[in-house]
N, C-alpha and C. Protein backbone atom coordinates (compact mmCIF):
# COMPACT_ATOMS: atom_id res chain seq x y z
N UNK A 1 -97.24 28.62 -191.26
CA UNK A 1 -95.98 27.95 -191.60
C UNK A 1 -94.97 28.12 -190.46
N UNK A 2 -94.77 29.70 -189.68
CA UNK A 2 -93.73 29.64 -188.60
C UNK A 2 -94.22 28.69 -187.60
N UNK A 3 -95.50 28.00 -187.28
CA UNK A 3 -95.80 27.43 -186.31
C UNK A 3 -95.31 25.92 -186.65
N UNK A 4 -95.72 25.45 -187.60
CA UNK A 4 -95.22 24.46 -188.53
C UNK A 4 -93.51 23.98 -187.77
N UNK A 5 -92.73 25.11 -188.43
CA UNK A 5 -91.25 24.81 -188.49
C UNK A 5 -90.84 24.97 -186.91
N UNK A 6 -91.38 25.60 -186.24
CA UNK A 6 -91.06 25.34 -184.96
C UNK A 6 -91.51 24.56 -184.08
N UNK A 7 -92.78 23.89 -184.48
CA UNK A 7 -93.02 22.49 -183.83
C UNK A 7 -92.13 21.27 -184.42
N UNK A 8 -91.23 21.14 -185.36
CA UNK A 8 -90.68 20.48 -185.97
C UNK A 8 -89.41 20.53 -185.72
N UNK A 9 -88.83 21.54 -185.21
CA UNK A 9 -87.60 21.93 -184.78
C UNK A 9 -88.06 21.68 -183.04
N UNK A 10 -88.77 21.51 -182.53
CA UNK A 10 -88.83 21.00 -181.43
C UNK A 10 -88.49 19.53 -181.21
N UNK A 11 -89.49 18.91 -182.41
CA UNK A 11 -89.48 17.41 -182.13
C UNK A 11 -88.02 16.87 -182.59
N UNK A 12 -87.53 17.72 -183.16
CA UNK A 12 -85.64 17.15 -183.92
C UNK A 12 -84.76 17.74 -182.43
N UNK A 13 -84.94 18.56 -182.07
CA UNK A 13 -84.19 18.69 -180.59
C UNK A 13 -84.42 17.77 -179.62
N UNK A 14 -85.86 17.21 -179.60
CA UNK A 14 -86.56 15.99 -178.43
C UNK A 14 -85.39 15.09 -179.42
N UNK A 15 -85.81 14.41 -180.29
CA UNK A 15 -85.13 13.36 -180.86
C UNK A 15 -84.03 13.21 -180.77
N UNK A 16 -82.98 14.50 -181.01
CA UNK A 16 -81.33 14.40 -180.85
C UNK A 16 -81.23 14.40 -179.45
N UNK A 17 -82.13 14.53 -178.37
CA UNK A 17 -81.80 14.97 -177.09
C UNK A 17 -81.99 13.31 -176.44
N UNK A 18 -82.89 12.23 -177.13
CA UNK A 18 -83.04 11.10 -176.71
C UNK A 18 -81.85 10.18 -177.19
N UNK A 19 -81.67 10.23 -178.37
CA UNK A 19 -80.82 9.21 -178.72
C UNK A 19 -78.95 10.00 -178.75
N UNK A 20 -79.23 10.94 -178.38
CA UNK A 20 -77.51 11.62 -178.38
C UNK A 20 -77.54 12.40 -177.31
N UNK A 21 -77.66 11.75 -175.95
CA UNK A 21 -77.58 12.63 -174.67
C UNK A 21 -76.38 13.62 -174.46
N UNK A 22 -75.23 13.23 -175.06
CA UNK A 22 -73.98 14.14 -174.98
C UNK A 22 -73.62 15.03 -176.05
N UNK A 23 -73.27 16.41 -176.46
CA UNK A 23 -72.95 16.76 -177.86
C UNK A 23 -71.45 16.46 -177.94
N UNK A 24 -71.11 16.61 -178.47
CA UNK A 24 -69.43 16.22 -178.92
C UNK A 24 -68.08 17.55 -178.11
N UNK A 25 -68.89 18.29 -178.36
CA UNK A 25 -68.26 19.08 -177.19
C UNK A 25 -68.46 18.93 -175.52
N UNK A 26 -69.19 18.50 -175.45
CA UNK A 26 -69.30 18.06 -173.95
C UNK A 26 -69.29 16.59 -173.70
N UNK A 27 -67.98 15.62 -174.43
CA UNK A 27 -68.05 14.32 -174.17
C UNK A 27 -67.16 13.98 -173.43
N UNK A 28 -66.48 15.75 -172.50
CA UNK A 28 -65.66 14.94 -171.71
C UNK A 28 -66.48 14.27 -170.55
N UNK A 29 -68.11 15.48 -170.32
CA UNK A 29 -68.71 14.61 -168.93
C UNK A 29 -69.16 13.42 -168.90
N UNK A 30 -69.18 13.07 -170.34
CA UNK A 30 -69.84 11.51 -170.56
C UNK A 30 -68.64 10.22 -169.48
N UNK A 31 -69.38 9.54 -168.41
CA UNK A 31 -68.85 9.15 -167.47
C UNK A 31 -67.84 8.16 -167.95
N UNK A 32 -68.25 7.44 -169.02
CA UNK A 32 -66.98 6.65 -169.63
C UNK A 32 -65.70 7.15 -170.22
N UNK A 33 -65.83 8.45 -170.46
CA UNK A 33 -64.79 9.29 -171.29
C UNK A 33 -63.50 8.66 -171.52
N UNK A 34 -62.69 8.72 -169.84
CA UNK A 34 -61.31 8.29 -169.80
C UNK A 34 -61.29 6.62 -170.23
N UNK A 35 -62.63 6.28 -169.91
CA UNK A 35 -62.28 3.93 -170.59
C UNK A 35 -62.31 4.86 -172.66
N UNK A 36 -62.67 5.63 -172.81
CA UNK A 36 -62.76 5.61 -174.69
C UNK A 36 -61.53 6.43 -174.76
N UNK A 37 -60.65 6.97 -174.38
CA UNK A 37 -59.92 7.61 -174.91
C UNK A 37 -58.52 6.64 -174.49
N UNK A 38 -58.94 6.86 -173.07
CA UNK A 38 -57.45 6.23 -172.35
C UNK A 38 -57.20 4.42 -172.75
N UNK A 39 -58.33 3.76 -173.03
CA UNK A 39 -58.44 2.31 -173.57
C UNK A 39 -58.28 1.69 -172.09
N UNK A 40 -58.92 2.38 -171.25
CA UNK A 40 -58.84 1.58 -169.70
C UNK A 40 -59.65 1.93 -168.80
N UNK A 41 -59.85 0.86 -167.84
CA UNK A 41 -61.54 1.63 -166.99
C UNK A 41 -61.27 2.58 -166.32
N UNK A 42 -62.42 3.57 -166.15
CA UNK A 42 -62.44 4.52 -165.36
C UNK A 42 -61.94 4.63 -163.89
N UNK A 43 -61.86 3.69 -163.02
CA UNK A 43 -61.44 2.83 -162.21
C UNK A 43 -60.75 1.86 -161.91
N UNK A 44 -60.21 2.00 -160.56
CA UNK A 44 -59.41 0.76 -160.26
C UNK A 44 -60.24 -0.25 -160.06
N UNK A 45 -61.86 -0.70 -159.51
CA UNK A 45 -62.73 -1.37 -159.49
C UNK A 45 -63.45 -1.75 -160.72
N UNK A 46 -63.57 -1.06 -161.61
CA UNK A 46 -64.47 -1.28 -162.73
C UNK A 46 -63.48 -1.56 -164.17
N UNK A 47 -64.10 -2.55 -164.87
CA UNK A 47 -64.05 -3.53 -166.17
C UNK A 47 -64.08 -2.57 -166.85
N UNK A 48 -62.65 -2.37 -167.79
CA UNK A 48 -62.92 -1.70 -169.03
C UNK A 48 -64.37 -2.13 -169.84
N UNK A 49 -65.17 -1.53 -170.59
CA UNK A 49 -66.10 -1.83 -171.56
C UNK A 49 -65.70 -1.95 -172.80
N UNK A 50 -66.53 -2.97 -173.43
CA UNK A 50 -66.17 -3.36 -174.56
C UNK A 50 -67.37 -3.43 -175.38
N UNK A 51 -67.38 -3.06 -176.49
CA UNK A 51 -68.22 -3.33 -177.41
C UNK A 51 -69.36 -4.44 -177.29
N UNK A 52 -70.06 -3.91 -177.82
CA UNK A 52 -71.75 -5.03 -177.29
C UNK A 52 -71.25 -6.09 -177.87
N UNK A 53 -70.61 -5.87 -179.18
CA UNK A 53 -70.63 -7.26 -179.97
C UNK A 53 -69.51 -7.90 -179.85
N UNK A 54 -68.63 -7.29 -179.50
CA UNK A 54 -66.95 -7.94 -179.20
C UNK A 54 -67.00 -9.28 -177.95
N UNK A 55 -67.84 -8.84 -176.89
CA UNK A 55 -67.99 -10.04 -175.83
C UNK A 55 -68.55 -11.30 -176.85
N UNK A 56 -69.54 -10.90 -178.02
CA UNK A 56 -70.38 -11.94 -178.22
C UNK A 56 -69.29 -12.48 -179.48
N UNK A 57 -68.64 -12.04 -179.82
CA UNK A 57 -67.67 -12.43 -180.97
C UNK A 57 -66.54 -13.12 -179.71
N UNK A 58 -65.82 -12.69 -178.83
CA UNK A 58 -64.72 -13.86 -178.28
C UNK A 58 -65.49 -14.96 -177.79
N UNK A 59 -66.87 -14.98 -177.29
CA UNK A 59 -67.75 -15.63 -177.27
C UNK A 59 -67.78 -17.29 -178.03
N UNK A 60 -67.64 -16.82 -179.26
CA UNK A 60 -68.07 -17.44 -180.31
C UNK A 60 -69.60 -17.33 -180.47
N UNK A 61 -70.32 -16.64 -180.28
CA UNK A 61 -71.82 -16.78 -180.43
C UNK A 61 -72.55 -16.52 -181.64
N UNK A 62 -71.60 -15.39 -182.16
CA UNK A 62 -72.10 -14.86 -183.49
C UNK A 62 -71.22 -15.58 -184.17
N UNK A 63 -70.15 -15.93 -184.70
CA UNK A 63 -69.97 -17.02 -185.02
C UNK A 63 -70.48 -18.23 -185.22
N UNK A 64 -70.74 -19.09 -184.53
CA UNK A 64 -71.98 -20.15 -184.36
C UNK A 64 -73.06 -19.74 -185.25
N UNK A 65 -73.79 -18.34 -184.91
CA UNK A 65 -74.89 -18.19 -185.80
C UNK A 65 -75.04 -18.20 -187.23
N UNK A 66 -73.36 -17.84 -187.48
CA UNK A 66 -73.07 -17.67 -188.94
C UNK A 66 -72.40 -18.52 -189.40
N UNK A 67 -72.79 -20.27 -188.62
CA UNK A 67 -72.13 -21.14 -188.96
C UNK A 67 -70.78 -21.79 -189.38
N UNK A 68 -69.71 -20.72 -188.03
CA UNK A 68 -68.58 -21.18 -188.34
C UNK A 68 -68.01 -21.84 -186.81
N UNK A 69 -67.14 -22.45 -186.61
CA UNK A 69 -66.88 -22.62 -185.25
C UNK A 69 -65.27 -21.96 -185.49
N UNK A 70 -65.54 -21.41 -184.06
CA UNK A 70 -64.04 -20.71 -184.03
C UNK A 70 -63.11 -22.08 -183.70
N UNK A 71 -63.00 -22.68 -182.76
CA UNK A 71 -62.52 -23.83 -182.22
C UNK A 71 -60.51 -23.96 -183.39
N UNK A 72 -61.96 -24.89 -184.68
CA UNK A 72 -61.12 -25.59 -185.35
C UNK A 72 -61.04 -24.51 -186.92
N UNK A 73 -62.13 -23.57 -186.68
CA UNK A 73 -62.06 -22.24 -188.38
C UNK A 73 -63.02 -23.18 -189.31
N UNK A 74 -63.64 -24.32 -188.88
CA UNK A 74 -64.02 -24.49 -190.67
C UNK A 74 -65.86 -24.83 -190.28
N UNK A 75 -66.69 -24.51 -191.21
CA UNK A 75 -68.19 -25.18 -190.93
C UNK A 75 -68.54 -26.01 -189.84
N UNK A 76 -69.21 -25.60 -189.43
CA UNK A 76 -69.95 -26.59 -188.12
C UNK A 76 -70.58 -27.28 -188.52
N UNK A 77 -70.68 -28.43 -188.11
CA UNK A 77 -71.85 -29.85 -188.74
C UNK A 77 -73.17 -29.58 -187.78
N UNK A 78 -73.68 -29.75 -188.45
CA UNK A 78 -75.62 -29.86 -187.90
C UNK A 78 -75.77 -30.44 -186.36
N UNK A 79 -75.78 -30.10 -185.55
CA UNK A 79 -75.69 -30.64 -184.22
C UNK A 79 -76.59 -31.79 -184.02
N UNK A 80 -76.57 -32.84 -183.27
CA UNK A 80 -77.27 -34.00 -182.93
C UNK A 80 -78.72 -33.87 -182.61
N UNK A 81 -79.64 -34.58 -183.21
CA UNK A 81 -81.21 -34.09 -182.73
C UNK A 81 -81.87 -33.20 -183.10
N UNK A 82 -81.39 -32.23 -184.02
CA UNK A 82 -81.75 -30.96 -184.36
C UNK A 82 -81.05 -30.78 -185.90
N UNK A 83 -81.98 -29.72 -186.09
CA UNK A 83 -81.76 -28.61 -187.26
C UNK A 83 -80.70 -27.44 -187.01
N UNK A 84 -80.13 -27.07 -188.26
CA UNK A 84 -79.75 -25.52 -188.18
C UNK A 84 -80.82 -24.77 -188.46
N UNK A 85 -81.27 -24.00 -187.83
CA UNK A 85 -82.12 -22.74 -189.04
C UNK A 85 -81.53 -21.57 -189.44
N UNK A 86 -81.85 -21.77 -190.40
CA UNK A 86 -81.29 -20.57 -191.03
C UNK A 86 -82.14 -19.29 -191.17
C-alpha cells in the first residue's frame, strides 16, 4: 500500500506540475505578472494580452456562431448559397 500512495502522489505532482507551472506564491515570476495585475503590457514594445476569447468576441466570431450579428443586435439570416449548421 505505501508503494501504492507514493506512486500516486507522484503522478498528482507530475500532473499539477504540467498544467499549473506556477504555484500562487510564486506568480510574481510568472512573466506576464505586471500585464495581470497592472492591466498593461509588460513592455513598452509588447500588446497587453487579452483573453483567448475576448479577441474572438470583439471579433464577432463567436457571436456569428451563436447566430447573432453584432453589427445591427438581432438574428442573422441564413447566408446566400449555404446552410447554417447548427
Amino acid at each position: 500500500m505505501g508503494k501504492d500512495s507514493k506512486f500516486l502522489k507522484t503522478q498528482l505532482i507530475t500532473l499539477e506540475n504540467k498544467f499549473m507551472p506556477f504555484h500562487m506564491d510564486s506568480i510574481e515570476q510568472d512573466p506576464h505578472y505586471k500585464e495581470y495585475t497592472e492591466g498593461g503590457a509588460a513592455s513598452v514594445n509588447e500588446k497587453p494580452r487579452r483573453a483567448p476569447f475576448e479577441d474572438q468576441e470583439s471579433d464577432g466570431a463567436l457571436a456569428w456562431l451563436r447566430g447573432y450579428d453584432d453589427t445591427r443586435n438581432r438574428k442573422k439570416t441564413i447566408p446566400r448559397g449555404g446552410n447554417l449548421k447548427t
